[in-house]
Protein backbone atom coordinates (compact mmCIF):
# COMPACT_ATOMS: atom_id res chain seq x y z
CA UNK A 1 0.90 -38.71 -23.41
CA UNK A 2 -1.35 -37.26 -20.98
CA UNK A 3 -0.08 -33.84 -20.84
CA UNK A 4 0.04 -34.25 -24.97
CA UNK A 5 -3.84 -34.72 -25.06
CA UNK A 6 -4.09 -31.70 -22.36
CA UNK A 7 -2.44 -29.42 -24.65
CA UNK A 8 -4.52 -30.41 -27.83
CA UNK A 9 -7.76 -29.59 -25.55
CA UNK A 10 -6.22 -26.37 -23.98
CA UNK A 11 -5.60 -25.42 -27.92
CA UNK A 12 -9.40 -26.16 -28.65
CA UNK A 13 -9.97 -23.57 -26.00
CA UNK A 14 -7.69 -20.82 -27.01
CA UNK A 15 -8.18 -17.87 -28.74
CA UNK A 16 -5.66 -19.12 -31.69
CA UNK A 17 -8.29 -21.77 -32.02
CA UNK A 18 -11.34 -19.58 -32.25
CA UNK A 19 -10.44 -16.92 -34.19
CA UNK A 20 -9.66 -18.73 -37.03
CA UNK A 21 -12.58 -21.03 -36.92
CA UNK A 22 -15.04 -18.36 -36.47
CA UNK A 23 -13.41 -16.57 -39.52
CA UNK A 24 -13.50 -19.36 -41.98
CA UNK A 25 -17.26 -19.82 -40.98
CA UNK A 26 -17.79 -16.06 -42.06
CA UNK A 27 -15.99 -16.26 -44.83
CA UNK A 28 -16.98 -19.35 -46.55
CA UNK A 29 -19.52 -21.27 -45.02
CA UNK A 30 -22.19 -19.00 -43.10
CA UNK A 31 -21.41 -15.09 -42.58
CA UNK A 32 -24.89 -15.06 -40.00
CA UNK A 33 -23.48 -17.90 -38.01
CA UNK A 34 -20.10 -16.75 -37.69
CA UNK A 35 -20.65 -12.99 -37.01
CA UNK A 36 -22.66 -13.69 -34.32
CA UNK A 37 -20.45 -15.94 -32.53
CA UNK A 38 -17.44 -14.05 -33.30
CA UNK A 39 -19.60 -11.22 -30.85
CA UNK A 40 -20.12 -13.65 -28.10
CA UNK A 41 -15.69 -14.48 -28.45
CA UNK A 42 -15.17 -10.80 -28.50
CA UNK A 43 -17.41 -9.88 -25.52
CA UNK A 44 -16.52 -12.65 -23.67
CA UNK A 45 -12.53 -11.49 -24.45
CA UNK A 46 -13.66 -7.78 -22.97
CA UNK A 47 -14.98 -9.21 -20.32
CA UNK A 48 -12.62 -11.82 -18.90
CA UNK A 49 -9.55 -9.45 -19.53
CA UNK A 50 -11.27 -6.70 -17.29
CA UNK A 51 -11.88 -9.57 -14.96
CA UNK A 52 -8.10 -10.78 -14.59
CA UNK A 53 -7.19 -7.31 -13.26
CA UNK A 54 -10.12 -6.74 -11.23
CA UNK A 55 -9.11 -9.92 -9.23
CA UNK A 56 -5.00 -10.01 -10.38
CA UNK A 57 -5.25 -14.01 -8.99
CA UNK A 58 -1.91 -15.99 -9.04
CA UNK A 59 -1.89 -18.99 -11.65
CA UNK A 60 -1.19 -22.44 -9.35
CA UNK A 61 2.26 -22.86 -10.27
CA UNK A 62 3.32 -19.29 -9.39
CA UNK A 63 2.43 -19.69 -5.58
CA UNK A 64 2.62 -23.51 -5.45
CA UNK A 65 5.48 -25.42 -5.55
CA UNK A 66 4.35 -29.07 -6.39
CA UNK A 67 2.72 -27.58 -9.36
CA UNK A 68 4.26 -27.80 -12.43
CA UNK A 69 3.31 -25.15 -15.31
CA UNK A 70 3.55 -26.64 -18.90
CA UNK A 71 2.73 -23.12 -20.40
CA UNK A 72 4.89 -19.76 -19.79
CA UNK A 73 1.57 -17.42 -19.04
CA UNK A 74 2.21 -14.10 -17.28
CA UNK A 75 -1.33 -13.36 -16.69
CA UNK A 76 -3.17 -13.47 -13.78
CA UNK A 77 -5.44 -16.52 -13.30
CA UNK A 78 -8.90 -15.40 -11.91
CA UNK A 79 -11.45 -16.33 -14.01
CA UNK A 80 -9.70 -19.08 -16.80
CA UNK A 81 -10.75 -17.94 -19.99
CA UNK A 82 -10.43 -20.89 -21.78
CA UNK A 83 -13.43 -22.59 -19.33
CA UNK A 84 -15.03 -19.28 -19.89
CA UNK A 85 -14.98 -19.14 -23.71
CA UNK A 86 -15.85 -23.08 -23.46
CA UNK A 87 -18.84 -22.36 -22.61
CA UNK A 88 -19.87 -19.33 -24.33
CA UNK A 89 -18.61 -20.44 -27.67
CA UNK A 90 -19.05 -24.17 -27.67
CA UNK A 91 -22.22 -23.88 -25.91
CA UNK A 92 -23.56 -20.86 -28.51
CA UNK A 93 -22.32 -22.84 -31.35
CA UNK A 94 -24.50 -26.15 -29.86
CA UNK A 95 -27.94 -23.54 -28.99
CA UNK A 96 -28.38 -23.06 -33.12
CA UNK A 97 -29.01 -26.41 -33.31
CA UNK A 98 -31.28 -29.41 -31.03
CA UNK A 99 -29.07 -31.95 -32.19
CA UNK A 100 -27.98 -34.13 -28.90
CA UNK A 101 -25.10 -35.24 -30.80
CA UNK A 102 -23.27 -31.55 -30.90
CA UNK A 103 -24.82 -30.74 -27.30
CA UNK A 104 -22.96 -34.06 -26.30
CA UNK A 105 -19.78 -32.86 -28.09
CA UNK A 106 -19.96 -29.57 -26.78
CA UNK A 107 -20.44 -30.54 -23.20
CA UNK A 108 -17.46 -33.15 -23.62
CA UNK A 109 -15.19 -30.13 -24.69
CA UNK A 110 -16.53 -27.68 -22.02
CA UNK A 111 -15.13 -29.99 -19.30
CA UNK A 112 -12.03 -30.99 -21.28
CA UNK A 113 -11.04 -27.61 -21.90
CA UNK A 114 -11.45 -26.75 -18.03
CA UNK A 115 -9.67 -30.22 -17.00
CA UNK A 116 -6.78 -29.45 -19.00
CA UNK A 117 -6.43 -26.18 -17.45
CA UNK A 118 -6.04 -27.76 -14.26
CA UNK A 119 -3.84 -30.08 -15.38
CA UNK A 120 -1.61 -27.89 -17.43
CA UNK A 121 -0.79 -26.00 -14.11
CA UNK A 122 -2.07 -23.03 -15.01
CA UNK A 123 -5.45 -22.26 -13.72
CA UNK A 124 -6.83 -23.55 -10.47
CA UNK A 125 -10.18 -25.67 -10.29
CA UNK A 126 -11.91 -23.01 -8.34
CA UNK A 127 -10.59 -20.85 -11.54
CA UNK A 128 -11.78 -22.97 -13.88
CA UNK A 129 -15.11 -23.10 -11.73
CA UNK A 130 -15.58 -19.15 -12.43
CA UNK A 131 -14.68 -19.29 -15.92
CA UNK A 132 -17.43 -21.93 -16.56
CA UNK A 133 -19.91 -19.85 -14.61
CA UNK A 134 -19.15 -16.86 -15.90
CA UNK A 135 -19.08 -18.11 -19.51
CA UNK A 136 -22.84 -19.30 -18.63
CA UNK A 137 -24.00 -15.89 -18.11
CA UNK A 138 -22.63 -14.74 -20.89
CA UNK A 139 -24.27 -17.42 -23.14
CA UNK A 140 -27.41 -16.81 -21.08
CA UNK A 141 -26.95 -12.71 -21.85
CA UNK A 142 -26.05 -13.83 -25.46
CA UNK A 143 -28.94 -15.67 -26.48
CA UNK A 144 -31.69 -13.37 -24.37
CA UNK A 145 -30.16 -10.15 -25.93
CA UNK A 146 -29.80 -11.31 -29.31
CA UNK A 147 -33.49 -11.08 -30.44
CA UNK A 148 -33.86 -7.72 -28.54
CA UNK A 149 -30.79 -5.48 -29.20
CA UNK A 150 -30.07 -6.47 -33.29
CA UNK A 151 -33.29 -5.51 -34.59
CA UNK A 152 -32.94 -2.04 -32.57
CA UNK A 153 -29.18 -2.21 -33.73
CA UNK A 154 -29.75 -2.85 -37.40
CA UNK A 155 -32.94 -0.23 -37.63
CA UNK A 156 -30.41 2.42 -37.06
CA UNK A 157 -28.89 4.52 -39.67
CA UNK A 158 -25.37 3.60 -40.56
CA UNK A 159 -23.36 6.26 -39.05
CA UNK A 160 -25.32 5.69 -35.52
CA UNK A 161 -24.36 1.68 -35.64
CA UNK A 162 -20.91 3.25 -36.08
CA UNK A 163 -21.33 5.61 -33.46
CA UNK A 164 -23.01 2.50 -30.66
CA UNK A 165 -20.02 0.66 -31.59
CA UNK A 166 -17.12 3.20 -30.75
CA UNK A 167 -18.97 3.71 -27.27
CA UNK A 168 -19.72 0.61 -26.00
CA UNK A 169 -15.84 0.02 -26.99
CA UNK A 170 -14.76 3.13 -25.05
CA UNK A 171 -17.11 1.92 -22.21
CA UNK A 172 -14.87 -1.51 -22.02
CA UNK A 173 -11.61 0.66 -22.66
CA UNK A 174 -12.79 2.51 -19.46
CA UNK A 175 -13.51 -0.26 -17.39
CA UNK A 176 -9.96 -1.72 -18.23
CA UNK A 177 -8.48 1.80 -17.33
CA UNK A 178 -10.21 2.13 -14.36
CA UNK A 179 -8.59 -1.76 -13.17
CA UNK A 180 -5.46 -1.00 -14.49
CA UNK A 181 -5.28 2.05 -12.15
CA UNK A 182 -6.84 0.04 -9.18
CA UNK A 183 -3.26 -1.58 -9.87
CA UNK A 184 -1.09 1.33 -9.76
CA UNK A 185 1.61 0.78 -7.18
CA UNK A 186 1.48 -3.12 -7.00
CA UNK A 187 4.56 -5.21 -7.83
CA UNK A 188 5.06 -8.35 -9.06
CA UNK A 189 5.73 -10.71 -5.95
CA UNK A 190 9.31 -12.25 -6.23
CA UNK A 191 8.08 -15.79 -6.45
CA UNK A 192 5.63 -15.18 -8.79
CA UNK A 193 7.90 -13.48 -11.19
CA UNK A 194 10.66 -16.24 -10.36
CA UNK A 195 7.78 -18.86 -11.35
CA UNK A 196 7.11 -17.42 -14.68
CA UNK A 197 10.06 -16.78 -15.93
CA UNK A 198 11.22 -20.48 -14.76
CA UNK A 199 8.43 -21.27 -16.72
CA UNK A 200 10.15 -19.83 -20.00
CA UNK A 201 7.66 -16.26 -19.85
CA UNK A 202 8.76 -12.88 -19.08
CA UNK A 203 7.21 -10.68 -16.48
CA UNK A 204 6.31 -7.69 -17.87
CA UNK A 205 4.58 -4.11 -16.16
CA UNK A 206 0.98 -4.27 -15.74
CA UNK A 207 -0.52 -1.54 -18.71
CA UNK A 208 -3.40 -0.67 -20.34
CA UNK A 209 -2.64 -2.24 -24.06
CA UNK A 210 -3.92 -5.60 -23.99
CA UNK A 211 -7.25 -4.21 -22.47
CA UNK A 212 -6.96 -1.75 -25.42
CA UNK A 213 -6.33 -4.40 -27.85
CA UNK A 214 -9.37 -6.08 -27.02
CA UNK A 215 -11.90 -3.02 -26.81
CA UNK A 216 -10.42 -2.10 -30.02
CA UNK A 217 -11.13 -5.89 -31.82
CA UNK A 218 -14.72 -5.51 -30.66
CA UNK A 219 -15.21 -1.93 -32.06
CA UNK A 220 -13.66 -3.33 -34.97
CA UNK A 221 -15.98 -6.44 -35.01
CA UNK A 222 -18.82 -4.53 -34.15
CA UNK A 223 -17.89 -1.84 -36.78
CA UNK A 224 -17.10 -3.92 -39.34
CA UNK A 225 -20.46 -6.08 -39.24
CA UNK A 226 -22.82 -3.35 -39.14
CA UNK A 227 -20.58 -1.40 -42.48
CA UNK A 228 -20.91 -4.81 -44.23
CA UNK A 229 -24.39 -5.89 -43.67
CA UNK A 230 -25.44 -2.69 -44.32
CA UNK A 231 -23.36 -1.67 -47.68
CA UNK A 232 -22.03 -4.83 -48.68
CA UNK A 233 -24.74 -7.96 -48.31
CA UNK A 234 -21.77 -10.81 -48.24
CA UNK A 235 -22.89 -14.17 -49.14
CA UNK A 236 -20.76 -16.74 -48.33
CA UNK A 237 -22.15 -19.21 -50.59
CA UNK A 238 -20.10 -20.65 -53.65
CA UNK A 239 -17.44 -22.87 -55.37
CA UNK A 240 -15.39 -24.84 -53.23
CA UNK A 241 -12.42 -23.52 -55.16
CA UNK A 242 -13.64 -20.15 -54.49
CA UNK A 243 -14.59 -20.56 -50.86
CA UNK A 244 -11.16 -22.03 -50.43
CA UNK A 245 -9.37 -19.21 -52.54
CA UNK A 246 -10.70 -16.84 -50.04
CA UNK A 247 -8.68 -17.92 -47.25
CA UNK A 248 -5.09 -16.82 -48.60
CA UNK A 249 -6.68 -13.89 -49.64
CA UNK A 250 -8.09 -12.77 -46.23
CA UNK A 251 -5.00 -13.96 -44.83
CA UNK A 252 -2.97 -11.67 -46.65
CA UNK A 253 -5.05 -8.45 -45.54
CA UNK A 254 -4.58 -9.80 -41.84
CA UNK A 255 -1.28 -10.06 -41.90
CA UNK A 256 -0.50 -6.88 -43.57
CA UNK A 257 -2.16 -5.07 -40.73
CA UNK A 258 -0.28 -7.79 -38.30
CA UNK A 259 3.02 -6.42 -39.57
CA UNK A 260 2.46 -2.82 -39.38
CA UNK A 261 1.10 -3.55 -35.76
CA UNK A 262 4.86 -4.77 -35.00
CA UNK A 263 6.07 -1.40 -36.42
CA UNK A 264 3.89 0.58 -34.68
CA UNK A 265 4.36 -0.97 -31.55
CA UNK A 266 2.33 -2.30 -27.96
CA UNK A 267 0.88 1.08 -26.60
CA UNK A 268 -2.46 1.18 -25.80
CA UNK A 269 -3.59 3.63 -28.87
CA UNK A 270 -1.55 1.41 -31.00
CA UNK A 271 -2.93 -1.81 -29.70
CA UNK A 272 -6.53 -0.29 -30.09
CA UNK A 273 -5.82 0.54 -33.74
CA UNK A 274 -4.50 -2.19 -35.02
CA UNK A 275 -7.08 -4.72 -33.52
CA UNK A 276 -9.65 -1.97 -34.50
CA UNK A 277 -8.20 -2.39 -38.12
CA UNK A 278 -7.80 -6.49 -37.85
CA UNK A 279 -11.37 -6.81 -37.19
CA UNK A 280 -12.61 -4.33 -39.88
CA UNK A 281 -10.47 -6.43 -42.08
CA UNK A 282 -12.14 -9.37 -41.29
CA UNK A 283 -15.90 -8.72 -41.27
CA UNK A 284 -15.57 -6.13 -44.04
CA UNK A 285 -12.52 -5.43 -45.99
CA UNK A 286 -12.21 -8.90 -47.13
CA UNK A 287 -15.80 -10.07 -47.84
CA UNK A 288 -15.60 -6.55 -50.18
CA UNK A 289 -11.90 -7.85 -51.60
CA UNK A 290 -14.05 -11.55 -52.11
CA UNK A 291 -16.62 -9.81 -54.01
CA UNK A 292 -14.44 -7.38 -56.32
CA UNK A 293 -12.09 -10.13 -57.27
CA UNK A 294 -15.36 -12.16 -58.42
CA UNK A 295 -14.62 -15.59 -55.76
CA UNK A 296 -17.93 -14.02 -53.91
CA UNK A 297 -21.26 -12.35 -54.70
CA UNK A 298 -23.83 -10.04 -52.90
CA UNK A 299 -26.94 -10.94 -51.35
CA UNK A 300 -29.62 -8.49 -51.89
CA UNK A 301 -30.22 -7.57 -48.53
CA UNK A 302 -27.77 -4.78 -48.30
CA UNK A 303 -29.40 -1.40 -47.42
CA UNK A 304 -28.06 2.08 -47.44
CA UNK A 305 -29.90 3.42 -44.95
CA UNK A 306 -33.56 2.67 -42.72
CA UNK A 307 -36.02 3.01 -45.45
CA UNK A 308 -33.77 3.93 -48.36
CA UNK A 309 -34.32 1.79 -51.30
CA UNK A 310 -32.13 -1.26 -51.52
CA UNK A 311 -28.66 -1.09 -54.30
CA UNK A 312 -28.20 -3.24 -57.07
CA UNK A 313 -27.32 -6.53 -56.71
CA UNK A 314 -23.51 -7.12 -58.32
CA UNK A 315 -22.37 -9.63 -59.10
């Protein structure tokens, strides 16, 4: 029963948790709210990936033998980014609002989240510790940067929001290039691999592609947000039956792309693309399909450009 309730909390933390949250908030319920947390998820994703090959750390249950590992993960430990996106999500989520009550429910998941990691086997509590501390910086960066970089960010023409996004992508993509070379020449160690794959996981070279996959969801995130607030003007509000109707809808886009991504394949210029296209999908191609198929409208603060007059509202 225990390890039951462990793996409901680790599933709270995970990105298959988050992602679909933070989407459904975009799409139906508030498009400000979600975007910008959906920033912090993707930042924080750059950022801990990087950070796992920067310090390649053995999970518990590869190196320790009294530990038992009730999940099959292949990657390396150091920091957990479950306690990192805890805190950086949960904790963003709790900062729009001075309700105790959601601070109280936030902090109850933080250390639940972290606990269960410990439990589960597969992060240590000194992992856990980093995650949680680095998750607080980047809440801390998160909410002080906010106010100062969007205004600068949205004052921009267009194409130059397009052109910010694609380098501070290429910037992370670099970083992850630059630890996955660090790497070149290390090994699994036998009992690691013999761990893992005891575990029911599969060890599998050390590459570039899922640092490439996450660069390219933030340029797509980053893209996407700055094409639709600018040209589109989404506004969430509605219908239930219409908010709900969106769902399958953006669904459908996302797992088009999801299915070509299996075609394509795991390289790193694939995986860039297709979370590139996943997250252009999401913060722009469907809030456009929403609109066109009438189960959405426009706001009218779209803009074409700094200073250009503002389009037509349709509706």
């Amino acid at each position: 029963m225990l390890t039951g309730a462990m793996h409901v909390l680790s599933f709270i933390g995970s990105a298959a948790f988050y992602l679909p949250l933070l989407v459904v908030v975009y799409w139906c319920v508030d498009a400000r709210l979600g975007a910008r947390a959906a920033v912090v998820l993707s930042c924080g994703s750059v950022v801990n990936t990087w950070l796992k090959l920067l310090f390649h750390d053995p999970r518990p249950f590869w190196t320790d033998g009294s530990v038992t590992g009730h999940e099959s993960r292949n990657s390396f430990g150091m920091p957990s980014g479950h306690a990192q996106n805890a805190v950086a999500v949960w904790g963003f989520l709790a900062a729009q609002t001075r309700r105790r009550a959601l601070w109280a429910v936030s902090a109850v998941l933080i250390a639940g989240i972290g606990v269960s990691r410990v439990v589960l086997g597969v992060h240590s509590p000194g992992q856990v510790a980093a995650g949680w501390t680095i998750g607080a910086a980047l809440l801390a960066a998160a909410l002080w940067l906010e106010p100062r970089v969007v205004p600068r960010w949205t004052g921009r023409s267009l194409p130059e929001q397009f052109g910010f996004s694609l380098a501070v992508s290429l910037a992370a993509l670099g970083a992850m290039w630059a630890a996955v070379e660090a790497l070149d020449g290390w090994r699994w160690p036998a009992t690691w691999a013999r761990e893992i794959v005891q575990a029911g996981g599969r060890v599998e070279p050390i590459t570039l592609s899922e640092g490439a996959a996450a660069a390219g969801g933030l340029f797509g995130l980053l893209a996407g947000l700055s094409y639709a607030a600018s040209r589109i003007g989404y506004d969430p509000a509605g219908e239930v039956w219409r908010r709900l109707a969106r769902i399958p809808v953006g669904a459908a886009g996302a797992l088009a792309i999801y299915t070509l991504g299996l075609f394509l394949g795991t390289r790193p210029a694939q995986a860039f693309a297709v979370q590139a296209l996943l997250g252009l999908w999401a913060t722009a191609g469907a809030p456009e399909a929403f609109v066109r198929l009438g189960l959405a409208r426009r706001t009218s603060r779209a803009v074409t450009r700094p200073g250009a007059k503002r389009p037509k509202v349709r509706q």
